[in-house]
Protein backbone atom coordinates (compact mmCIF):
# COMPACT_ATOMS: atom_id res chain seq x y z
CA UNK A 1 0.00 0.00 0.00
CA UNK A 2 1.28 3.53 -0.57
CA UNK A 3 -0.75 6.50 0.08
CA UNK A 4 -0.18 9.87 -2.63
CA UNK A 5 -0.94 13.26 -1.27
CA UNK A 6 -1.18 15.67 -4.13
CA UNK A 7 -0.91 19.41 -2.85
CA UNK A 8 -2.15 22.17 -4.72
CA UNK A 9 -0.02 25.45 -3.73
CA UNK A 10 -1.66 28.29 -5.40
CA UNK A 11 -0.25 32.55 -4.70
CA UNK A 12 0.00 35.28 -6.52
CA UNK A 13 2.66 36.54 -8.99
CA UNK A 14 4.46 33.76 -8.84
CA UNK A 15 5.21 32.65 -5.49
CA UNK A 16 4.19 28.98 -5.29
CA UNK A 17 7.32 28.73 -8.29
CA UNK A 18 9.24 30.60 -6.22
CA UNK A 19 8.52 28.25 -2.89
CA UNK A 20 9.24 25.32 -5.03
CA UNK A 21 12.22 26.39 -6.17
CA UNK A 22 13.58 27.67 -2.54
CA UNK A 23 12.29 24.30 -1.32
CA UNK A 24 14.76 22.58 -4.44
CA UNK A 25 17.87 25.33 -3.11
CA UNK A 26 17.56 24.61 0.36
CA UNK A 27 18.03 20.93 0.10
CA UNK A 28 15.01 20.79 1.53
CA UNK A 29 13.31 18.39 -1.06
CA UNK A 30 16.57 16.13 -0.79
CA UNK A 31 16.01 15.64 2.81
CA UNK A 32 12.24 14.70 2.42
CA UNK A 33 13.07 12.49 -0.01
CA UNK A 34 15.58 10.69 1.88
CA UNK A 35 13.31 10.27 4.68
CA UNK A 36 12.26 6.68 5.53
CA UNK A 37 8.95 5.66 3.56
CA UNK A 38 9.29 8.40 0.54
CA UNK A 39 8.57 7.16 -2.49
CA UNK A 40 8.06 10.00 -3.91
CA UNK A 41 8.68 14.02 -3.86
CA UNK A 42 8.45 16.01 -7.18
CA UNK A 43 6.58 19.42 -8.35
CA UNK A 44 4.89 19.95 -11.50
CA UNK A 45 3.31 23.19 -13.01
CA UNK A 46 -0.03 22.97 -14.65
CA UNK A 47 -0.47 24.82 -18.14
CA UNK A 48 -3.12 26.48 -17.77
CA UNK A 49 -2.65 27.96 -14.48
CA UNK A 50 0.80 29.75 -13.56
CA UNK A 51 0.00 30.47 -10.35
CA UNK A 52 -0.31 26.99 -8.97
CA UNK A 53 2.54 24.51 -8.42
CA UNK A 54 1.56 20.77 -7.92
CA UNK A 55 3.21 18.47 -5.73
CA UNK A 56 2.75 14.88 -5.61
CA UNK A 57 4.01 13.40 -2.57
CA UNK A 58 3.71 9.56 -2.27
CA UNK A 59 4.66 7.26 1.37
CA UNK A 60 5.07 3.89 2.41
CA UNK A 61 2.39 4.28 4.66
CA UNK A 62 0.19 6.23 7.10
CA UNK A 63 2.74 6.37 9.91
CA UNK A 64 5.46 7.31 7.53
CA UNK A 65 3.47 10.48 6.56
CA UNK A 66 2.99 10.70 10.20
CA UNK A 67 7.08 10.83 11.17
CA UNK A 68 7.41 13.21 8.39
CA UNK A 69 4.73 15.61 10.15
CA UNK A 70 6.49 15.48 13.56
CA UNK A 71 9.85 16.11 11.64
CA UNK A 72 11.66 19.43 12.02
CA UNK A 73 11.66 20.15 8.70
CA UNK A 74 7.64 20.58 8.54
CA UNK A 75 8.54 23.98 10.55
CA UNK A 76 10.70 24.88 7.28
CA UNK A 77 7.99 24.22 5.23
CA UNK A 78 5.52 25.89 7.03
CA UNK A 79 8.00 28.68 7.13
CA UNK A 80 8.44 29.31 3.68
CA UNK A 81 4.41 28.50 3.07
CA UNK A 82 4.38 32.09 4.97
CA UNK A 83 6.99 33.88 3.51
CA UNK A 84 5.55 32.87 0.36
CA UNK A 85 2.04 33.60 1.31
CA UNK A 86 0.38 30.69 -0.63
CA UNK A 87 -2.83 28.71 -0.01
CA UNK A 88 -3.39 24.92 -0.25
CA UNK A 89 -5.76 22.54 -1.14
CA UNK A 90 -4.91 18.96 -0.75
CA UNK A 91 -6.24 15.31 -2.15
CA UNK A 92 -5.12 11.90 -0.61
CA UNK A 93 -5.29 8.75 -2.17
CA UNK A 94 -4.94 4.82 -1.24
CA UNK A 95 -3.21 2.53 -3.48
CA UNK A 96 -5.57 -0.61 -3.61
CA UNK A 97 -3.53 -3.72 -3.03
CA UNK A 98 -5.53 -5.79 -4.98
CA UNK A 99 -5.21 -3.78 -8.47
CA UNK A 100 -4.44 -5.05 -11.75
CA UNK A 101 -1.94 -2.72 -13.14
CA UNK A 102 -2.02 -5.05 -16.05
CA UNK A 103 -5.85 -4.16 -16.76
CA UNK A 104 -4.65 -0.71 -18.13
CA UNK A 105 -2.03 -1.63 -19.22
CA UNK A 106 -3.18 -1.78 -23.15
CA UNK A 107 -4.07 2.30 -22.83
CA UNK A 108 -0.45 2.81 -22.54
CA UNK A 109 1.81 3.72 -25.01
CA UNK A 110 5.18 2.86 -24.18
């Protein structure tokens, strides 16, 4: 099971890029990623919207999103989601253990 949080930072002339991008400098990122149950850390930047940055997030597991909350670095974070002034909406998801990833697997172009 992993579980995906998808975060939707949205600001105004174009701070949620900028967060992302201090987040990259600082190391920050690195160090989230090397925590234990990451899977995965990455921001992407929707077309039709420059004033939101989405990040996908993905864990192990419920308690490894948990550690990462009581970490030190979620006062960084929060730090910069100040300085940078920006707004969130979030969506979680559940990997279901007993998908096919096969079933889909024709809709794919490799």
């Amino acid at each position: 099971m992993s579980v995906t949080v998808n975060i939707y930072y949205r600001g105004k002339r174009g701070a949620a890029r900028a967060f992302a991008e201090e987040m990259i400098a600082s190391g920050t990122v690195d160090r989230i990623r090397a925590e234990e149950g990451n899977e995965r850390y990455e921001y992407f930047f929707p077309m039709s919207d420059p004033e939101t940055v989405l990040l996908i997030d993905r864990w192990r597991d419920e308690a490894a999103i948990d550690a990462h909350h009581a970490s030190p670095m979620m006062s960084e974070i929060a730090r910069l989601r100040e300085k940078y002034d920006l707004r969130m909406t979030v969506e979680k998801f559940v990997s279901a253990p007993d998908a096919d990833p096969e079933k889909d697997a024709r809709f794919i172009r490799k």
